[in-house]
C-alpha atoms as a PDB file:
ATOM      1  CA  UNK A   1      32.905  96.030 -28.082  1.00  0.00           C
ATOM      2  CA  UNK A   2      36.131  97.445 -28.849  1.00  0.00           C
ATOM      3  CA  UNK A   3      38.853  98.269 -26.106  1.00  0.00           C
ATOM      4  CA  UNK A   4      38.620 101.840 -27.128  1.00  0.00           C
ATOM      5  CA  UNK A   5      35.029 101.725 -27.305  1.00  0.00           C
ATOM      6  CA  UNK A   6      35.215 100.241 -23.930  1.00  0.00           C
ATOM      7  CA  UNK A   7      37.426 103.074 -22.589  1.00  0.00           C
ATOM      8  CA  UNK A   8      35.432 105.784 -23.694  1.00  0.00           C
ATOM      9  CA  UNK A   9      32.565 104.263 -21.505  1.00  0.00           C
ATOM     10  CA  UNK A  10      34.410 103.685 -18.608  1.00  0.00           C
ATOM     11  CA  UNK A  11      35.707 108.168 -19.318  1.00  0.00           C
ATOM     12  CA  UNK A  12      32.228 108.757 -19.522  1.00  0.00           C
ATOM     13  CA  UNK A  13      31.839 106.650 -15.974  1.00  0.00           C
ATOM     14  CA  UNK A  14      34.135 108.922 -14.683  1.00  0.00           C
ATOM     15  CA  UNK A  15      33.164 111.568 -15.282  1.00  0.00           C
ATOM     16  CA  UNK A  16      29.479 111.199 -14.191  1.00  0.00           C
ATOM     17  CA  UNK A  17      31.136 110.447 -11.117  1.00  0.00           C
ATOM     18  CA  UNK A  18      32.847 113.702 -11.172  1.00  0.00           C
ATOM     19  CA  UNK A  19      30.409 115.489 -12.032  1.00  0.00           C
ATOM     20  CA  UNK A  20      28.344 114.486  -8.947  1.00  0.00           C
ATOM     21  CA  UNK A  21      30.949 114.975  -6.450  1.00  0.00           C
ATOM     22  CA  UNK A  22      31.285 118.885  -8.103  1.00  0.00           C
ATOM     23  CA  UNK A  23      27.899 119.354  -7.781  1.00  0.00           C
ATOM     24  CA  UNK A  24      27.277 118.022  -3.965  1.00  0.00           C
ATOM     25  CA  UNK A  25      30.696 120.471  -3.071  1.00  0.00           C
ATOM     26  CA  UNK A  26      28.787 123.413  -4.904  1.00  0.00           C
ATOM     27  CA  UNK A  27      25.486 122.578  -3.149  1.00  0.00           C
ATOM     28  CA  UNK A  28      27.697 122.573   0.289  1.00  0.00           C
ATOM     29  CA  UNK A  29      29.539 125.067  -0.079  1.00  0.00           C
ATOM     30  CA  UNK A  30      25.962 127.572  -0.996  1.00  0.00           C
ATOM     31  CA  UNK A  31      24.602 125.992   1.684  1.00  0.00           C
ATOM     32  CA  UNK A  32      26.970 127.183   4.615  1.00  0.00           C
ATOM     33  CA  UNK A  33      27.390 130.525   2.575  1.00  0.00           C
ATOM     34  CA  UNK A  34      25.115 132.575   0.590  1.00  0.00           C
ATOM     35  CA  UNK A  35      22.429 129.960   1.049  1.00  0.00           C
ATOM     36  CA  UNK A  36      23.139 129.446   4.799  1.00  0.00           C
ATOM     37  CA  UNK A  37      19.678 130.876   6.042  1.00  0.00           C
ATOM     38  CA  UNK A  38      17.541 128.507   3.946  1.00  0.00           C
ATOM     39  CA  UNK A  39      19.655 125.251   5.053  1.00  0.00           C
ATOM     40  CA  UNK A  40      19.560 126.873   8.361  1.00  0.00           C
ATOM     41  CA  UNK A  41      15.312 126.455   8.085  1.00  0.00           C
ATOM     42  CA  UNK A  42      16.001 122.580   7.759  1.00  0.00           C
ATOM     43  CA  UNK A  43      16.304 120.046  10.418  1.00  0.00           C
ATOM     44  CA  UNK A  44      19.442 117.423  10.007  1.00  0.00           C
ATOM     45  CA  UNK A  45      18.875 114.611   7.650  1.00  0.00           C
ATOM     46  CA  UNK A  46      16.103 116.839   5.669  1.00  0.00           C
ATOM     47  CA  UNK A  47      16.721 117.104   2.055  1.00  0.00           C
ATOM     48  CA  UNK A  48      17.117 120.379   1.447  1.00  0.00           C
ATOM     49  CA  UNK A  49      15.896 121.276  -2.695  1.00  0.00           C
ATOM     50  CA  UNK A  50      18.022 123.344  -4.124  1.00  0.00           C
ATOM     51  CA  UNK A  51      18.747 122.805  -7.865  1.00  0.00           C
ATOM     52  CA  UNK A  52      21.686 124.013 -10.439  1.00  0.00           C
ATOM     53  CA  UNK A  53      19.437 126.723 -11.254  1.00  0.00           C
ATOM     54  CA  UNK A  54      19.554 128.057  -7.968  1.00  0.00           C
ATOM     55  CA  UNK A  55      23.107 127.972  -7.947  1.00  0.00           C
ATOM     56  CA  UNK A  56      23.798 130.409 -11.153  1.00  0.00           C
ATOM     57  CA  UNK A  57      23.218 133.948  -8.566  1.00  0.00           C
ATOM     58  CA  UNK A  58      25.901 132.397  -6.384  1.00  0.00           C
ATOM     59  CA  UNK A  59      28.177 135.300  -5.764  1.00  0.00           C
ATOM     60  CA  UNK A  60      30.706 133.223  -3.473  1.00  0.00           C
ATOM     61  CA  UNK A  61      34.011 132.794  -6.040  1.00  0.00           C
ATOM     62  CA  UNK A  62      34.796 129.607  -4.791  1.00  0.00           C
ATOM     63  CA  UNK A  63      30.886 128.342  -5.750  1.00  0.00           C
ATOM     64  CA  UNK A  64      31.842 129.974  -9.427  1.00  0.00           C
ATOM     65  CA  UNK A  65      35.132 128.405  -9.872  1.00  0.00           C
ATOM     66  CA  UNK A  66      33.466 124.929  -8.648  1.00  0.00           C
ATOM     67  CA  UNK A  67      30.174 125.816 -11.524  1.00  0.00           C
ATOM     68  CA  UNK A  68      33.313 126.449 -14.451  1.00  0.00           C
ATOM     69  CA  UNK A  69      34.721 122.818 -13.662  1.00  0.00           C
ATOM     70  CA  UNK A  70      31.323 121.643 -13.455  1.00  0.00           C
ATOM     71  CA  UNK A  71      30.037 122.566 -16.697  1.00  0.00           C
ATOM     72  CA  UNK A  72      33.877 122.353 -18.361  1.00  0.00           C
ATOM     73  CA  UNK A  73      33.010 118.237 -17.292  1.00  0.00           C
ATOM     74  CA  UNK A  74      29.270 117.941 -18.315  1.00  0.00           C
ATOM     75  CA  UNK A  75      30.359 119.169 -21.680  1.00  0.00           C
ATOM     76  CA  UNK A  76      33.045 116.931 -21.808  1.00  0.00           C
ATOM     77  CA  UNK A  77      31.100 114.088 -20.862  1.00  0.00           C
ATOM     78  CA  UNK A  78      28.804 115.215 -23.826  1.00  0.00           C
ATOM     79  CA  UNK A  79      31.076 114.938 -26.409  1.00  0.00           C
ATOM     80  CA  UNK A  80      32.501 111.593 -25.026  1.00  0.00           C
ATOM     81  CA  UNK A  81      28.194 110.127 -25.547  1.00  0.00           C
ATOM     82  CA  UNK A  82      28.463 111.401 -28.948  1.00  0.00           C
ATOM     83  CA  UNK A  83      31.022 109.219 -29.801  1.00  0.00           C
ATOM     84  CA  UNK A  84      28.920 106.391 -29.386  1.00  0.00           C
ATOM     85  CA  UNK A  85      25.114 107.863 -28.929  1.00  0.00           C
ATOM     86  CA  UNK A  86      23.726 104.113 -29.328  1.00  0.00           C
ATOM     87  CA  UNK A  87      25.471 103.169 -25.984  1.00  0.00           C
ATOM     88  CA  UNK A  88      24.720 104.320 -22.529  1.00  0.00           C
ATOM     89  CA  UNK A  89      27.367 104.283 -19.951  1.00  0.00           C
ATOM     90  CA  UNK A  90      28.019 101.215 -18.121  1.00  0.00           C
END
């Protein structure tokens, strides 16, 4: 494997990594805002399903601005796989 090869991986890596953190804030912050009464009907340590798709009526700003960076890095990370489709991160 090339060392550029091997870079692109570890970007792509990164920004899986990213991308998870972005979505856990958004799911937060929804759920002590405009989703506050449905994590309010769960008990602590319950795993509350909410999904991306529940996320796109989110009025709060700070939820949208969080979604723009969010999909600004899943596209990213898309073009970075298409680089090398016949690898998978590492």
């Amino acid at each position: 494997m090339s060392d550029y090869k091997f870079q692109v991986l570890k970007t792509i890596e990164a920004l899986e990594e990213i991308e998870s953190i972005l979505y856990t804030r958004m799911l937060n912050l929804a759920a002590e805002g405009e989703l506050k009464e449905i994590s309010d009907a769960f008990e602590v340590g319950d795993v509350v399903p909410f999904k991306y798709e529940d996320l796109k009526n989110i009025q709060d700003p700070n939820v949208n601005l969080l979604m723009n960076i969010f999909n600004d890095v899943v596209n990213a990370k898309e073009k970075f796989e298409n680089l090398f489709p016949d690898t998978s991160a590492i």
